[in-house]
Protein backbone atom coordinates (compact mmCIF):
# COMPACT_ATOMS: atom_id res chain seq x y z
CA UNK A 1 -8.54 -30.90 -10.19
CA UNK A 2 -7.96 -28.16 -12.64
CA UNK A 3 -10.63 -25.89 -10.73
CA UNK A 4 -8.50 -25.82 -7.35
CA UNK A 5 -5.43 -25.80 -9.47
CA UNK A 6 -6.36 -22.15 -11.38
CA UNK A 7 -7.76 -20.82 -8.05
CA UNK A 8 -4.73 -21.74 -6.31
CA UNK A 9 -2.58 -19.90 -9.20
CA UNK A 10 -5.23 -17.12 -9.32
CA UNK A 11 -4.81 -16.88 -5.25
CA UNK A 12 -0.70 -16.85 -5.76
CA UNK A 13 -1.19 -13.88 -8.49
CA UNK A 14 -3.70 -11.56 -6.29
CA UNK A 15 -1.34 -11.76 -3.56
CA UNK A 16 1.93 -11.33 -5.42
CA UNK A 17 0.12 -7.72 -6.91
CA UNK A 18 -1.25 -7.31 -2.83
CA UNK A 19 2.37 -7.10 -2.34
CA UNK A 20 3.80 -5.44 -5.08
CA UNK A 21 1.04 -2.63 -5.16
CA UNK A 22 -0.35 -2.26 -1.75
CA UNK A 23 2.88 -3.18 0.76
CA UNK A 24 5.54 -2.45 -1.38
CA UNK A 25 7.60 -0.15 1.35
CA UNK A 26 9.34 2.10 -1.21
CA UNK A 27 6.93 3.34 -3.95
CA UNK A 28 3.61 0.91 -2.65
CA UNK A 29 0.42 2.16 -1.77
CA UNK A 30 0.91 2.86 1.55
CA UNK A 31 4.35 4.29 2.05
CA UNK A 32 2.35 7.10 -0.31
CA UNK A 33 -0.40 7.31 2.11
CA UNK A 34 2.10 7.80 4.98
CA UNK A 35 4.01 10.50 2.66
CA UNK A 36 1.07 12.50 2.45
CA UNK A 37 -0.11 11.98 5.59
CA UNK A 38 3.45 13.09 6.96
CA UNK A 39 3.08 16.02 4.84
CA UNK A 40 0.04 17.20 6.50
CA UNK A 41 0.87 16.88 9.36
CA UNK A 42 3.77 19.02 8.77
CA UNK A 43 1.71 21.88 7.62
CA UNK A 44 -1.05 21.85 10.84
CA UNK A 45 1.95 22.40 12.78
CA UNK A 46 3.47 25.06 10.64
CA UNK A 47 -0.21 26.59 11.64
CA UNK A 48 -0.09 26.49 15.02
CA UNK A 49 0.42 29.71 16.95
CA UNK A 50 3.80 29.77 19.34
């Protein structure tokens, strides 16, 4: 019983950081992915030729 009861808790805890790390949508993981990847794609385009 104490076995499923600390991997439960351990489960809980690596998805509460998941979430607070990873999908946070202000300062996570990947809102900086999509900030940089925004930014790149900003500057091909400033490259292109009109």
């Amino acid at each position: 019983m104490r076995n499923i009861l600390i991997t439960v808790m351990m489960l809980i805890v690596a998805a509460l950081l998941f979430s607070g790390i990873i999908a946070d949508d202000k300062d996570g993981l990947r809102a900086q992915i999509e900030q940089k990847g925004a930014a790149a794609r900003d500057m091909i385009r400033s490259l292109e030729v009109e």
